[in-house]
Protein backbone atom coordinates (compact mmCIF):
# COMPACT_ATOMS: atom_id res chain seq x y z
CA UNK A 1 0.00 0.00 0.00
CA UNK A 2 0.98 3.73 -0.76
CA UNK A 3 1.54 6.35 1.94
CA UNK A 4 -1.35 8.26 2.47
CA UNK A 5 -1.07 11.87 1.81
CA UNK A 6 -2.38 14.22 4.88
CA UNK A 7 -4.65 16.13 2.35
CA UNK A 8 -5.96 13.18 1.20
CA UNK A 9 -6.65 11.87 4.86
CA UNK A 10 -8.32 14.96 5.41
CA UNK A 11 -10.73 15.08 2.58
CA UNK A 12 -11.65 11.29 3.72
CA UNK A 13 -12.51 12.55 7.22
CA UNK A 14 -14.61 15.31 6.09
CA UNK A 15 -16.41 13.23 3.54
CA UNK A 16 -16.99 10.78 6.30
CA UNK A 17 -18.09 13.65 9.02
CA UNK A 18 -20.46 14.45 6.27
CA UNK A 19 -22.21 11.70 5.71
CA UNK A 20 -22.59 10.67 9.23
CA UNK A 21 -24.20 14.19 9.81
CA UNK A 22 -26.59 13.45 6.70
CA UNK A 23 -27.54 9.73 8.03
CA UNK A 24 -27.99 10.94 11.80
CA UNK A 25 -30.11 13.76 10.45
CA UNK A 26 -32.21 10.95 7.86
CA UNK A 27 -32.27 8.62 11.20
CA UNK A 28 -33.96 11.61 13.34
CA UNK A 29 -36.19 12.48 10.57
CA UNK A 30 -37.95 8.87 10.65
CA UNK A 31 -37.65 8.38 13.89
CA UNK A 32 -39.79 11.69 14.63
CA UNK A 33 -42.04 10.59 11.60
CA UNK A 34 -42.88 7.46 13.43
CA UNK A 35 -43.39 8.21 16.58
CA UNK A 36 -46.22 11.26 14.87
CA UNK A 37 -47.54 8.41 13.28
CA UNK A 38 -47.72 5.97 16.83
CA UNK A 39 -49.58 9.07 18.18
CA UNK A 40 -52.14 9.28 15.54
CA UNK A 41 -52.91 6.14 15.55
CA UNK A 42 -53.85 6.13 19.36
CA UNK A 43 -55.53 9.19 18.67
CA UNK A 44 -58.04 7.41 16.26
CA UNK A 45 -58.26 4.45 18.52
CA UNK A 46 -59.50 6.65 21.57
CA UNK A 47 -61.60 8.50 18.90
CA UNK A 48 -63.25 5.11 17.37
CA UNK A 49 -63.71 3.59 21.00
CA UNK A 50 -65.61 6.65 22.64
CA UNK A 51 -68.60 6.46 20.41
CA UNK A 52 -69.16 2.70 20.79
CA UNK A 53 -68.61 3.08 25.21
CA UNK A 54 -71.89 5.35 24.52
């Protein structure tokens, strides 16, 4: 293997820094959009279960 050049190490580490950013951001993003959709969902069961308790 060839000797690694610092500049070369240094545009790896970016390019890793920003796609760890991007994939922790995409992770958040459907993590948030599933737990709004666990909460609507137990919003329409309480909804579909008061009228029928009547």
């Amino acid at each position: 293997m060839g000797k690694i050049s610092d500049k070369s190490s240094y545009k790896n580490m970016k390019t890793a820094t920003k796609s760890s950013q991007f994939f922790i951001a995409k992770q958040a993003a459907k993590a948030a959009r599933a737990k709004q959709q666990q909460g609507a969902t137990q919003s329409t069961k309480q909804v579909t279960t008061d009228p029928v308790g009547e």
